[in-house]
Protein backbone atom coordinates (compact mmCIF):
# COMPACT_ATOMS: atom_id res chain seq x y z
CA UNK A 1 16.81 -32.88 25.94
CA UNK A 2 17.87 -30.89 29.15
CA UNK A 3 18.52 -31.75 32.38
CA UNK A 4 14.76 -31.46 33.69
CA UNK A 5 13.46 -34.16 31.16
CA UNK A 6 16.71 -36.60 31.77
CA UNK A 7 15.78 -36.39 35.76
CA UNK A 8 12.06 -37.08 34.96
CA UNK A 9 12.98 -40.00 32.75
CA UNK A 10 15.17 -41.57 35.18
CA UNK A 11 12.50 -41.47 38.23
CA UNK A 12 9.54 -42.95 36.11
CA UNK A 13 11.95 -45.19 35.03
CA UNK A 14 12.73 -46.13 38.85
CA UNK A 15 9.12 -46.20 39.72
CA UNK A 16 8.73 -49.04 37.02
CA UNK A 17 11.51 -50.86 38.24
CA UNK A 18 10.15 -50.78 42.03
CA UNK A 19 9.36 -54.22 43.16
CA UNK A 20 5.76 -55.38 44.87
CA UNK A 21 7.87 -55.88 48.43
CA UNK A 22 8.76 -52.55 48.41
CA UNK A 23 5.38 -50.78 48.36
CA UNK A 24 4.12 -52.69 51.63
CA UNK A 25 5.23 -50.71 54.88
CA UNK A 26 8.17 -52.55 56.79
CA UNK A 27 6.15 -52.89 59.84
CA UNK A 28 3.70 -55.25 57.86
CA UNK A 29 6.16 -57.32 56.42
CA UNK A 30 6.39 -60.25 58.55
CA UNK A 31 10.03 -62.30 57.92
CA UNK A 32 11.82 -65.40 60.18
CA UNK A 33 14.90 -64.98 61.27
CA UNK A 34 16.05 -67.67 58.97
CA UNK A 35 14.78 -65.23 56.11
CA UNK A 36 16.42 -62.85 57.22
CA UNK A 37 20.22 -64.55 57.93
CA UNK A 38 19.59 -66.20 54.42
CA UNK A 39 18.86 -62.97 53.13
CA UNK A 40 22.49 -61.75 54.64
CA UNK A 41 24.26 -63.90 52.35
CA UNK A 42 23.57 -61.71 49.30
CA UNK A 43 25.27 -58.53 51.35
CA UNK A 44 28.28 -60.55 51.87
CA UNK A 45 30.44 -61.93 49.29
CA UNK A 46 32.00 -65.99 49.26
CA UNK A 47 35.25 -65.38 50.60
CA UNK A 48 33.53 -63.31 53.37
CA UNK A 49 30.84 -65.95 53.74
CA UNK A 50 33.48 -69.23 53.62
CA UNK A 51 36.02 -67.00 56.23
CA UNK A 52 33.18 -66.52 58.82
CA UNK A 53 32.42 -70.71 58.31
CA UNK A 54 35.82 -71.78 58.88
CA UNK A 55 36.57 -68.94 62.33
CA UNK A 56 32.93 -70.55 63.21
CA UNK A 57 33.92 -74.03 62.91
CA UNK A 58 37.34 -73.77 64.04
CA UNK A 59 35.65 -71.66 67.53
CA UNK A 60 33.30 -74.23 67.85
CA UNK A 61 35.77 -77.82 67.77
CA UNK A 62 38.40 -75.82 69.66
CA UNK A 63 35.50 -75.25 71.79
CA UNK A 64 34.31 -78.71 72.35
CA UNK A 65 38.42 -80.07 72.44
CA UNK A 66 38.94 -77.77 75.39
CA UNK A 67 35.61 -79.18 77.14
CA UNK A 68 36.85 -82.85 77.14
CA UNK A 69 40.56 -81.50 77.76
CA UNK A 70 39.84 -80.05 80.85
CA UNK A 71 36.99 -82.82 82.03
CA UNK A 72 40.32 -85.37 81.49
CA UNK A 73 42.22 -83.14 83.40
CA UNK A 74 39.88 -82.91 86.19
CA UNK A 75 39.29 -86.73 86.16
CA UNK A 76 42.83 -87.68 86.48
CA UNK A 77 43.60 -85.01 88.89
CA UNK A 78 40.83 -85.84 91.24
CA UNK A 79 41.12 -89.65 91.16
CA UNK A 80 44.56 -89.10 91.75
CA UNK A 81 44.36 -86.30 94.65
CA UNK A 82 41.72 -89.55 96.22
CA UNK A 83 44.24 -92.30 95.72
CA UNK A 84 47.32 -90.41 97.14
CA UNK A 85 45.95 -87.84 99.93
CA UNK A 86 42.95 -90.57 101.00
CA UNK A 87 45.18 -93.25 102.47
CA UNK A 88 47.68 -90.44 104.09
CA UNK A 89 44.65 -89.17 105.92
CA UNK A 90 43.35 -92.60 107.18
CA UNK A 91 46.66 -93.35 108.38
CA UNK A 92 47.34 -90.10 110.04
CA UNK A 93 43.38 -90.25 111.86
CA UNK A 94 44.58 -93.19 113.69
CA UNK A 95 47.64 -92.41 114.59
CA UNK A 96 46.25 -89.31 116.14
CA UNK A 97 43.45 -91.45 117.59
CA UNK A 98 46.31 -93.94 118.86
CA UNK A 99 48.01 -90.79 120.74
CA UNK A 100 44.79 -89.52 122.22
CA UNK A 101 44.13 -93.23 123.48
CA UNK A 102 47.51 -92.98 125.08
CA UNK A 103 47.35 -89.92 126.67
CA UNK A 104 44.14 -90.74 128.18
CA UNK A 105 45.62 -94.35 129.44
CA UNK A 106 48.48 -92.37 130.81
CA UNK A 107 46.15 -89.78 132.87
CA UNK A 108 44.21 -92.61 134.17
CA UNK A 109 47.31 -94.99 134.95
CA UNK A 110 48.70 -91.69 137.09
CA UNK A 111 46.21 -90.48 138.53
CA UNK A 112 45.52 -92.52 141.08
């Protein structure tokens, strides 16, 4: 047998082996995206598969830890911003009001 009839043996041999799917044109196959990310998992192998899981999961709680983290940390520093700064400013309104009542009793006292 030469080379010619190995080649020809080998491409019937492919044409047998052709599957149903791949005769119908791509643009007429119609496929979900789930099919399709499902269909990923044969291109990838496990240890691929279970490192992209945990960098996912890990992203994702670190994710929602730093969310509540920095809501906390807003909360406290807000409330206490209010509770220390809010009185200081009440008290230092009337003391300025205080002054400008007593600079306007003055004027009035002398200047008659």
């Amino acid at each position: 047998m030469n080379f010619l009839e190995e080649s020809m043996d080998m491409s019937s041999a492919m044409i047998e082996d052709v599957d149903d799917l791949d005769l119908i044109p791509d643009d007429e196959l119609e496929e979900t995206y789930l099919e399709r990310i499902v269909g990923l998992k044969e291109m990838f192998p496990r240890p691929v598969r279970t490192g992209g899981a945990f960098v996912v999961n890990s992203t994702k709680s670190s994710s929602i830890w730093l969310y509540h983290f920095i809501k906390s940390a807003v909360w406290i520093t807000t409330t206490s911003a209010i509770i220390l700064a809010l009185p200081l400013a009440i008290e230092m309104s009337q003391i300025q009001a205080a002054d400008e009542m007593k600079k306007v009793r003055q004027e009035k006292l002398f200047a008659k």
